[in-house]
Protein backbone atom coordinates (compact mmCIF):
# COMPACT_ATOMS: atom_id res chain seq x y z
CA UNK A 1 107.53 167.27 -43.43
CA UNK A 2 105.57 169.25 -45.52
CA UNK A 3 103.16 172.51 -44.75
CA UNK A 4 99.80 171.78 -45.12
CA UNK A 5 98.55 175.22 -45.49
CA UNK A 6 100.33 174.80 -48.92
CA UNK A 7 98.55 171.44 -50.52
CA UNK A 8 95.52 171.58 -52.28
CA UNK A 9 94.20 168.59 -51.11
CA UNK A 10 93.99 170.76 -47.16
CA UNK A 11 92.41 173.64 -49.17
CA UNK A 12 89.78 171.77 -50.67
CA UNK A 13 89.13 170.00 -47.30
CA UNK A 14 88.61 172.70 -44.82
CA UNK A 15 86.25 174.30 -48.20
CA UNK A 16 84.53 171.34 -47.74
CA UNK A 17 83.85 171.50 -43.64
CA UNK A 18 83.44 175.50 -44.12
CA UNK A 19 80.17 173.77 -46.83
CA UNK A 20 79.48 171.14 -44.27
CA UNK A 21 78.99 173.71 -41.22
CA UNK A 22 76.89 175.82 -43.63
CA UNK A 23 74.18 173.40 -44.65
CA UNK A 24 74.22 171.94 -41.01
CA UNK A 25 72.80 175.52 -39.73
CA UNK A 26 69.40 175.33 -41.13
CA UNK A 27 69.25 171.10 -40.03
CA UNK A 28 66.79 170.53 -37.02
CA UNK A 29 67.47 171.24 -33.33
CA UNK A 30 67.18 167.90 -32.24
CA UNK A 31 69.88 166.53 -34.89
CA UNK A 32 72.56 169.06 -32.53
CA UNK A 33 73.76 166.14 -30.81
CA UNK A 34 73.15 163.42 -33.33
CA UNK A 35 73.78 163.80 -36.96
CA UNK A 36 74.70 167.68 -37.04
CA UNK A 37 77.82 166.40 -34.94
CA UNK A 38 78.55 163.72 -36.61
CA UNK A 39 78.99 165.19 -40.30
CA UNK A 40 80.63 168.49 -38.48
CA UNK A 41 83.51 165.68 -36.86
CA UNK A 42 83.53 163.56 -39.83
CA UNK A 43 84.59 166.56 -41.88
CA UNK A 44 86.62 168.26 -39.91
CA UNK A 45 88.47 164.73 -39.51
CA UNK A 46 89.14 164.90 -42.72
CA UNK A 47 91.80 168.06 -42.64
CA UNK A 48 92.52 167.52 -39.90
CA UNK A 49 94.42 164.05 -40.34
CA UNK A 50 96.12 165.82 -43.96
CA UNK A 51 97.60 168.28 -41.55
CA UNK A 52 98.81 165.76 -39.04
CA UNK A 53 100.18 163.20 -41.63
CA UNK A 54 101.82 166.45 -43.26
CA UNK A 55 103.65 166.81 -39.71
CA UNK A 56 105.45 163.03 -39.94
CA UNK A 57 108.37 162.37 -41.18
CA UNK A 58 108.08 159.66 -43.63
CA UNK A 59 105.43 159.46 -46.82
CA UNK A 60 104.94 156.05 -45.08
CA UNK A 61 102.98 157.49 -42.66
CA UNK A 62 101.44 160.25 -44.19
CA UNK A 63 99.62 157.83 -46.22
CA UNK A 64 98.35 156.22 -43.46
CA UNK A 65 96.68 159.59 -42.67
CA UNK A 66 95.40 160.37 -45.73
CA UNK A 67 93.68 156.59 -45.93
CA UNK A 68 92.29 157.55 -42.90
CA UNK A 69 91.38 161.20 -44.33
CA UNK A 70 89.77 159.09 -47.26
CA UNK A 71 87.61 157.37 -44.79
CA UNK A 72 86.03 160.26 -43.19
CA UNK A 73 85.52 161.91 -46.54
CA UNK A 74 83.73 158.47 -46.92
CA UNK A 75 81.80 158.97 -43.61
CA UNK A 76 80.56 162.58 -44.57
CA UNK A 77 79.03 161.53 -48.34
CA UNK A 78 77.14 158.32 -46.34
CA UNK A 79 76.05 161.44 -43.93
CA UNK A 80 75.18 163.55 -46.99
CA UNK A 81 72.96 160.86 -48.18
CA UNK A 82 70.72 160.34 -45.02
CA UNK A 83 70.30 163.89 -44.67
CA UNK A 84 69.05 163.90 -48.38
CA UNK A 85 66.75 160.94 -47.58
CA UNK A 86 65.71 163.08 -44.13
CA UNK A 87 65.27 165.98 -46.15
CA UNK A 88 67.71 168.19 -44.14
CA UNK A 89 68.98 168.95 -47.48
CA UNK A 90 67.74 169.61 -51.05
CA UNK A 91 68.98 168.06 -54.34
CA UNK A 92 70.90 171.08 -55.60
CA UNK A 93 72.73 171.13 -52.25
CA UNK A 94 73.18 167.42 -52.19
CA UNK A 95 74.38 167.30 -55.58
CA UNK A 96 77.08 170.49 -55.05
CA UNK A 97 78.52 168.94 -51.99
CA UNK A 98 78.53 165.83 -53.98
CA UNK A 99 80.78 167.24 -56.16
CA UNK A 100 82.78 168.48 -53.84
CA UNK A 101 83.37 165.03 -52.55
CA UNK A 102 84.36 163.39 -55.63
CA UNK A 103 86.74 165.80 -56.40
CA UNK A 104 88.29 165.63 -53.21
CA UNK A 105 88.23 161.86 -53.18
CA UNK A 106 90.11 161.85 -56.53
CA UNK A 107 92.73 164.25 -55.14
CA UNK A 108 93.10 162.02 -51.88
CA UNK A 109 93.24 158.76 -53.93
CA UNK A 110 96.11 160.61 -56.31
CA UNK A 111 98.03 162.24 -53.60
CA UNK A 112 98.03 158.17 -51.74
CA UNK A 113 99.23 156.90 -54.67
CA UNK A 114 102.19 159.29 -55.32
CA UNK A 115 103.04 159.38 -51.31
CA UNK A 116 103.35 155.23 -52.13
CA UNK A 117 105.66 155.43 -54.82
C-alpha cells in the first residue's frame, strides 16, 4: 500500500480535475446535466481510481486501476475535443489542457509499466 497524497501521478490528476471544473464554469446551462457532468466524472475518475489502486495490496491490482485511470484520462481528452468542436472552449485552453493530458498519460503509461515489472 502506498499513500497517494505522495505520487505525482495523484498530484497531476486532481490539477487536472481542479482545470477541468474551471473551464466547465463558463460552458452552457443546458450542458449541466449532459457534457459538464460527464468531463467533471470522467476526471475526477481519474484520481480517484490512483487513490483506490494505491489502497490494494498487490501492484497486480493497482495496475488494474491505473488502466482504468488511463481510460478516463482517455474519456476526458475525447470530451475536450467536442467541447472544442462546440466551442465551449477556445484553442489556447484546448491546447493547455491538452498538455496536461499528455503529460499525465505518459506518467500513467510509465507508472503501469513499472507496477508490471
Amino acid at each position: 500500500m502506498q499513500d497517494f497524497k505522495k505520487l505525482k501521478i495523484w498530484t497531476q490528476s486532481k490539477e487536472l480535475t481542479i482545470s477541468i471544473y474551471k473551464v466547465t464554469k463558463t460552458f452552457p446551462r443546458e450542458e449541466i446535466f449532459g457534457l459538464t457532468s460527464q468531463i467533471r466524472r470522467a476526471s475526477i475518475s481519474i484520481a480517484g481510481n490512483i487513490a483506490e489502486g494505491s489502497g490494494r495490496f498487490t501492484p497486480k491490482d493497482f495496475s488494474n486501476f491505473v488502466t482504468i485511470a488511463i481510460g478516463s484520462l482517455s474519456e476526458v481528452e475525447c470530451y475536450l475535443i467536442i467541447s472544442q468542436d462546440l466551442q465551449y472552449i477556445d484553442n489556447d485552453q484546448f491546447k493547455l489542457l491538452d498538455e496536461q493530458i499528455d503529460h499525465l498519460k505518459r506518467m500513467l503509461i510509465s507508472f503501469k509499466s513499472k507496477l508490471n515489472t
